[in-house]
C-alpha atoms as a PDB file:
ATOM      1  CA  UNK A   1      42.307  -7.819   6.063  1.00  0.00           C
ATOM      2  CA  UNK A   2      43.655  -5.328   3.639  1.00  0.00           C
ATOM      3  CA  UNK A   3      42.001  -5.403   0.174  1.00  0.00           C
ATOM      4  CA  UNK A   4      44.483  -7.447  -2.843  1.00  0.00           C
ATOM      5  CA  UNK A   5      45.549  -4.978  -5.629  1.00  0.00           C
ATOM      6  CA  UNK A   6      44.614  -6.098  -9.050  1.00  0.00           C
ATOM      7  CA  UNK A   7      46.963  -8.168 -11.588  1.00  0.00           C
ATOM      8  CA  UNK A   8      46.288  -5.505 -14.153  1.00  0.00           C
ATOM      9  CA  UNK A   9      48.073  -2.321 -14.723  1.00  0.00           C
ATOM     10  CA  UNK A  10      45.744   0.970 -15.010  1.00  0.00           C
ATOM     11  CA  UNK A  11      47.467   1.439 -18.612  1.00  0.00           C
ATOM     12  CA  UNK A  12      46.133  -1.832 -19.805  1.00  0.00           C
ATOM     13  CA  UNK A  13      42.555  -0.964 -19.057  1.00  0.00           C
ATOM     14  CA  UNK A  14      40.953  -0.021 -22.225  1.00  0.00           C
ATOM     15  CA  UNK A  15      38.945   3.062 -21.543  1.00  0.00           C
ATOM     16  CA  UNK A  16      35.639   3.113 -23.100  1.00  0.00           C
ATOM     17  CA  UNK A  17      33.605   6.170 -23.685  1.00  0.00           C
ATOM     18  CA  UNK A  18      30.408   6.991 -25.041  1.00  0.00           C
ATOM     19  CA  UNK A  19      29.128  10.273 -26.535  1.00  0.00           C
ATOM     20  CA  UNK A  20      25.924  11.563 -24.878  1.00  0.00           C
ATOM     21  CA  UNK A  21      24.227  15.304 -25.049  1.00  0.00           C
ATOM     22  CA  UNK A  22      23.315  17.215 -22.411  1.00  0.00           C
ATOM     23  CA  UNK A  23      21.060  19.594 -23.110  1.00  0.00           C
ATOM     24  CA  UNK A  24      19.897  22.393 -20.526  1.00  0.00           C
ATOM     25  CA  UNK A  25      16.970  23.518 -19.681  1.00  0.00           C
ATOM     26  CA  UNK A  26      15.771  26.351 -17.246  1.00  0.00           C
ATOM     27  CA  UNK A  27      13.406  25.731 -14.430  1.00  0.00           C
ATOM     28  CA  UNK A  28      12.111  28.061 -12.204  1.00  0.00           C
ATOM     29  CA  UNK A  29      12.372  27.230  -8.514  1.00  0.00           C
ATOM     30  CA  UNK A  30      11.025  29.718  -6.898  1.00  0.00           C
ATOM     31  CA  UNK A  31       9.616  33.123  -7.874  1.00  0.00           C
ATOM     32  CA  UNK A  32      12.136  34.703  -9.549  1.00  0.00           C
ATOM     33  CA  UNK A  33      14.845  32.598  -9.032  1.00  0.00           C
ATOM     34  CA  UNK A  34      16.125  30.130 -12.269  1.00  0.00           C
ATOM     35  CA  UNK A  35      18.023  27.278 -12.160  1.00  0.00           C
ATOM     36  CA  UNK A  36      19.356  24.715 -14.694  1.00  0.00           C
ATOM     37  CA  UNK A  37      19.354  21.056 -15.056  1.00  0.00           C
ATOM     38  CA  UNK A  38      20.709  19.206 -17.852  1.00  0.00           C
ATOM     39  CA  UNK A  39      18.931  15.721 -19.165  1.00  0.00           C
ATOM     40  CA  UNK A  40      20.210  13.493 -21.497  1.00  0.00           C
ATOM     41  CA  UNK A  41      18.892  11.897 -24.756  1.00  0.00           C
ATOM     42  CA  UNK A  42      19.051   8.445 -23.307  1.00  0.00           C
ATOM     43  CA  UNK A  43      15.528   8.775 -21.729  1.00  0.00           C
ATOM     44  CA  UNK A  44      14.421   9.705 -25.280  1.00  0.00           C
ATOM     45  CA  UNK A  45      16.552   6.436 -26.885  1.00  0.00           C
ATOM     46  CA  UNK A  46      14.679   4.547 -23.849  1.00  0.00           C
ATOM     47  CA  UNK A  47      10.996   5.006 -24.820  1.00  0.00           C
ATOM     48  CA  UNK A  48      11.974   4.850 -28.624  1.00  0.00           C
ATOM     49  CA  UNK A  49      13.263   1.371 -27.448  1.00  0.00           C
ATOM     50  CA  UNK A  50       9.714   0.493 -24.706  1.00  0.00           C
ATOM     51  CA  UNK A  51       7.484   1.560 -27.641  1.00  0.00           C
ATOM     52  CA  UNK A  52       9.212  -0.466 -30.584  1.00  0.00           C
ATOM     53  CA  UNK A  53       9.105  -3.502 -28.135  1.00  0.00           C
ATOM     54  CA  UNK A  54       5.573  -2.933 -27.349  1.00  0.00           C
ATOM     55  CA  UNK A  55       5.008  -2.157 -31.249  1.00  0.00           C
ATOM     56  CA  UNK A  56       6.717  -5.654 -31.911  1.00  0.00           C
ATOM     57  CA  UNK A  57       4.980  -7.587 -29.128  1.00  0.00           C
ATOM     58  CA  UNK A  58       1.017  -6.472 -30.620  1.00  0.00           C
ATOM     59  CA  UNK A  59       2.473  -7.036 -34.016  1.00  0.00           C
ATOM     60  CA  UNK A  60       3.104 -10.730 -33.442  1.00  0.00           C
ATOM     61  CA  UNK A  61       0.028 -11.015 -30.947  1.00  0.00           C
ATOM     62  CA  UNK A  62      -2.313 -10.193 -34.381  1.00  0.00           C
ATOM     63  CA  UNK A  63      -0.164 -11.983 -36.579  1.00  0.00           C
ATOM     64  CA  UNK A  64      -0.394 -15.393 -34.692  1.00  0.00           C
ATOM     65  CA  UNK A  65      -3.313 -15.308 -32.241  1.00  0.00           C
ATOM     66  CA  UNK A  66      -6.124 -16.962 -33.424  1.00  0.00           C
ATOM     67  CA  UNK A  67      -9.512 -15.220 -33.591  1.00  0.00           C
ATOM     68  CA  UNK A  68     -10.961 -17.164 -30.995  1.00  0.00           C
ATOM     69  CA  UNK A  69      -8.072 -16.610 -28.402  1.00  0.00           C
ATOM     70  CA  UNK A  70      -8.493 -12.762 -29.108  1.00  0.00           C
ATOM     71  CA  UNK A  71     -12.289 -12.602 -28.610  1.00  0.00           C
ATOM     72  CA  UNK A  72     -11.416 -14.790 -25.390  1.00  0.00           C
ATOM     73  CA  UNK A  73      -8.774 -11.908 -24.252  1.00  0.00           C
ATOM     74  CA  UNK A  74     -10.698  -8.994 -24.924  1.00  0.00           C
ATOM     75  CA  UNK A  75     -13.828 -10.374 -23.106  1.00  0.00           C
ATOM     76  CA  UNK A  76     -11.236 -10.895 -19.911  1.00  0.00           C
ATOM     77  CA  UNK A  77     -10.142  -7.384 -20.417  1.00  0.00           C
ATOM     78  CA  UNK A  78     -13.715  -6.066 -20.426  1.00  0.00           C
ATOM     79  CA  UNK A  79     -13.774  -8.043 -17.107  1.00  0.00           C
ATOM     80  CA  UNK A  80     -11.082  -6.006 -15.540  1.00  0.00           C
ATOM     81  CA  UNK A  81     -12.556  -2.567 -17.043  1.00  0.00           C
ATOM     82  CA  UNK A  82     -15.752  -3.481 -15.016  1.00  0.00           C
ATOM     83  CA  UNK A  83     -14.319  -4.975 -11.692  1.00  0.00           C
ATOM     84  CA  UNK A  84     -12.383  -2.117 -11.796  1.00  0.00           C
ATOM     85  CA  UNK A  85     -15.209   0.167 -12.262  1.00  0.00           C
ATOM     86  CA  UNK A  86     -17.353  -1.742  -9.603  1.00  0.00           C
ATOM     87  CA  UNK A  87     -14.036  -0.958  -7.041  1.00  0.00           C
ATOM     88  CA  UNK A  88     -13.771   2.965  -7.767  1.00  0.00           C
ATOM     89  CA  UNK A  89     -17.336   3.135  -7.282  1.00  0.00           C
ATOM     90  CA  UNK A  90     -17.373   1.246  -3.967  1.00  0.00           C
ATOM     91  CA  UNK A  91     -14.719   3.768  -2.756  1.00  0.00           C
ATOM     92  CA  UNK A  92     -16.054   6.407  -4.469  1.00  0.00           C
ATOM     93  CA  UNK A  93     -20.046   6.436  -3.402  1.00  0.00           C
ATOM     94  CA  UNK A  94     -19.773   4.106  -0.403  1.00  0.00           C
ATOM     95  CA  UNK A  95     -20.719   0.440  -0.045  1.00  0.00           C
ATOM     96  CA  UNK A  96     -23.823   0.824   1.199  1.00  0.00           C
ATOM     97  CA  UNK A  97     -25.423  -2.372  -0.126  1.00  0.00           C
ATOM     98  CA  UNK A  98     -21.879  -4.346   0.583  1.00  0.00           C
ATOM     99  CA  UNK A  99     -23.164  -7.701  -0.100  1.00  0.00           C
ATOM    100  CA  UNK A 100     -24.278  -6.078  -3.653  1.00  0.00           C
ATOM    101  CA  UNK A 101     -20.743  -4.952  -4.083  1.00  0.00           C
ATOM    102  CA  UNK A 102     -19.502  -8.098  -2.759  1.00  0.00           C
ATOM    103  CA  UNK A 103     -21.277 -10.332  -5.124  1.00  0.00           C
ATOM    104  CA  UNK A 104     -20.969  -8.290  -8.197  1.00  0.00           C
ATOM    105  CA  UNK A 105     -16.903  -7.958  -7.781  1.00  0.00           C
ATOM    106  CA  UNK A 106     -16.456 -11.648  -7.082  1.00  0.00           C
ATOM    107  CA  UNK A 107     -18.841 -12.759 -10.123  1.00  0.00           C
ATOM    108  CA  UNK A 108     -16.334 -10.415 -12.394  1.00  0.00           C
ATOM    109  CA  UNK A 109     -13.188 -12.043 -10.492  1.00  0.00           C
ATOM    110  CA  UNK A 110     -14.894 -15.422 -10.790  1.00  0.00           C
ATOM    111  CA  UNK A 111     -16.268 -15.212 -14.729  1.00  0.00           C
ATOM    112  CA  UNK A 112     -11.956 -13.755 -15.406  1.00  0.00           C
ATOM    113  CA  UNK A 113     -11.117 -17.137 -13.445  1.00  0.00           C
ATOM    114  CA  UNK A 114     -13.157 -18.840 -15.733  1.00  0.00           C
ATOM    115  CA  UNK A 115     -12.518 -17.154 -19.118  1.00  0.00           C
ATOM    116  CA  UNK A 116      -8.654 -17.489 -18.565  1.00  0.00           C
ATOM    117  CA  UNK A 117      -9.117 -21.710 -17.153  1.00  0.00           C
ATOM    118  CA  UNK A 118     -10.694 -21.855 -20.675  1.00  0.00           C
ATOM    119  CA  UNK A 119      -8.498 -19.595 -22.825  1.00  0.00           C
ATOM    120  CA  UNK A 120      -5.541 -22.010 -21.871  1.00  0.00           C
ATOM    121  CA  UNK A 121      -7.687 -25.494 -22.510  1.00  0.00           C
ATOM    122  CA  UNK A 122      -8.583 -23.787 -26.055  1.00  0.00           C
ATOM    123  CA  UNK A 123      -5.202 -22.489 -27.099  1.00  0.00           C
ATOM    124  CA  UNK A 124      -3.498 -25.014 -29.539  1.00  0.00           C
ATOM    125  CA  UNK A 125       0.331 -24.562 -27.776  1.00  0.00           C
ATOM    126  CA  UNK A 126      -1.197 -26.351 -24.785  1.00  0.00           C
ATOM    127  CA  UNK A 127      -3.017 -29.066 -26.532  1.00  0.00           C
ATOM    128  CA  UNK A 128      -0.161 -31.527 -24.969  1.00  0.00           C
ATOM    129  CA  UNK A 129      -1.665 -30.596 -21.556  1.00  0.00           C
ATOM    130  CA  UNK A 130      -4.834 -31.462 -21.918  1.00  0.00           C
ATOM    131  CA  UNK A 131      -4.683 -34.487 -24.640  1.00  0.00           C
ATOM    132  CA  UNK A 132      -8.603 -35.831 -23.312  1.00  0.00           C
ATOM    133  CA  UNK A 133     -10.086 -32.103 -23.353  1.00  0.00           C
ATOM    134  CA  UNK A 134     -11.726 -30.988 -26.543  1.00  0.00           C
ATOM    135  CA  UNK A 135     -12.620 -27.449 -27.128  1.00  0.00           C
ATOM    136  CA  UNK A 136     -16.424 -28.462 -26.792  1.00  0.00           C
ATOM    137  CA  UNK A 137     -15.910 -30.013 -23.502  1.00  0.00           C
ATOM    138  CA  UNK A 138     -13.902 -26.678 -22.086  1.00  0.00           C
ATOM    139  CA  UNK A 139     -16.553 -24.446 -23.686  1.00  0.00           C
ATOM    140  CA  UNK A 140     -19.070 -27.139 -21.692  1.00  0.00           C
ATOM    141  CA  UNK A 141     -17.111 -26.927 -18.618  1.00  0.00           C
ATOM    142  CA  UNK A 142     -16.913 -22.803 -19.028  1.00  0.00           C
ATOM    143  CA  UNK A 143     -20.833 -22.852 -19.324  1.00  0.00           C
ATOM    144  CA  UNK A 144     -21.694 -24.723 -16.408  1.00  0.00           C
ATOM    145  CA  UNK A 145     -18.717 -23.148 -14.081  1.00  0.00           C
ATOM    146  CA  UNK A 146     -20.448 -19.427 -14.978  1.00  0.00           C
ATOM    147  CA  UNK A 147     -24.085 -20.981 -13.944  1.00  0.00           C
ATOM    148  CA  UNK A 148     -22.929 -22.208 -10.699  1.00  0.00           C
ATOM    149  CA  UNK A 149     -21.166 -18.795  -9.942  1.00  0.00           C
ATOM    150  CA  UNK A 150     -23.744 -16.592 -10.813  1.00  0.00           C
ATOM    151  CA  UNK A 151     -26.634 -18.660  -9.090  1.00  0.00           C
ATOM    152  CA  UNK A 152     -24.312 -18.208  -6.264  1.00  0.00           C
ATOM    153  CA  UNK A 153     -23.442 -14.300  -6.647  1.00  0.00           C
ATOM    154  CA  UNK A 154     -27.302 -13.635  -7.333  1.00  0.00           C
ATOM    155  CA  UNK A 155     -28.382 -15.908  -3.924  1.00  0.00           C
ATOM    156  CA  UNK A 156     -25.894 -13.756  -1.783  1.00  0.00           C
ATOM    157  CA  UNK A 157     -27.238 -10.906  -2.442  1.00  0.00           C
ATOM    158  CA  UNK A 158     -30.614 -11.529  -1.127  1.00  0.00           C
END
């Protein structure tokens, strides 16, 4: 099947352009040998645009997270710093004592597991969710979760 020909005419087309600079900027390939290539401002325009976003986004994070919620989400971040540490240093220095490594990285994963279960019973948008569940009780549940996981991380590794 040949392809249909469109309605419009190529004169009724508006023709939009938009101004953009090239700049160009020598690179050496080789030794000796230059060579140019040309990059526009739009990659500049593009982070200006990723950084005020992110700028807006921690902006309203401060403004309406309460303090509790933020102690809650920097204590899960300090989780990933050290579950990430624990993994570069398992493929780093070996794994030696694997059930050490074993137990340490899944009490980290396990405690973040935890921390977030009670970060969403605490925050006040999802009090509709959990009408019966007062912050007491999650904080109660949280403490008696991490007990059980650690008496089980600390019996595995022997």
């Amino acid at each position: 099947m040949a392809p249909k020909k469109s309605q419009a005419s190529p004169a009724a087309a508006p023709v939009v352009t938009t101004p953009t600079t090239a700049t160009t900027v020598p690179t050496v390939s080789g030794p000796g040998k230059k060579t140019s290539s040309s990059s526009s401002s739009s990659a500049a325009t593009s982070s200006e645009a990723w950084t005020n976003v992110a700028t807006n986004i921690l902006k309203h994070y401060q403004k309406t997270t309460p303090q509790r919620t933020k102690l809650i989400d920097l204590f899960m971040a300090f989780l990933v710093v050290v579950g990430g540490l624990q993994f570069v240093y398992c493929v780093v220095a070996g794994n030696y004592p694997f059930n050490a490594f074993l137990s340490g990285f899944s009490a980290t994963v396990g405690q973040f597991v935890l921390t977030a279960s009670l970060r969403i019973q605490t925050t006040e948008a999802n009090k509709a969710d959990f009408p019966s569940v007062s912050p007491e009780r999650a904080f109660a549940d949280y403490v008696v979760g991490s007990l059980i996981l650690h008496f089980f991380c600390v019996n595995f590794i022997n």
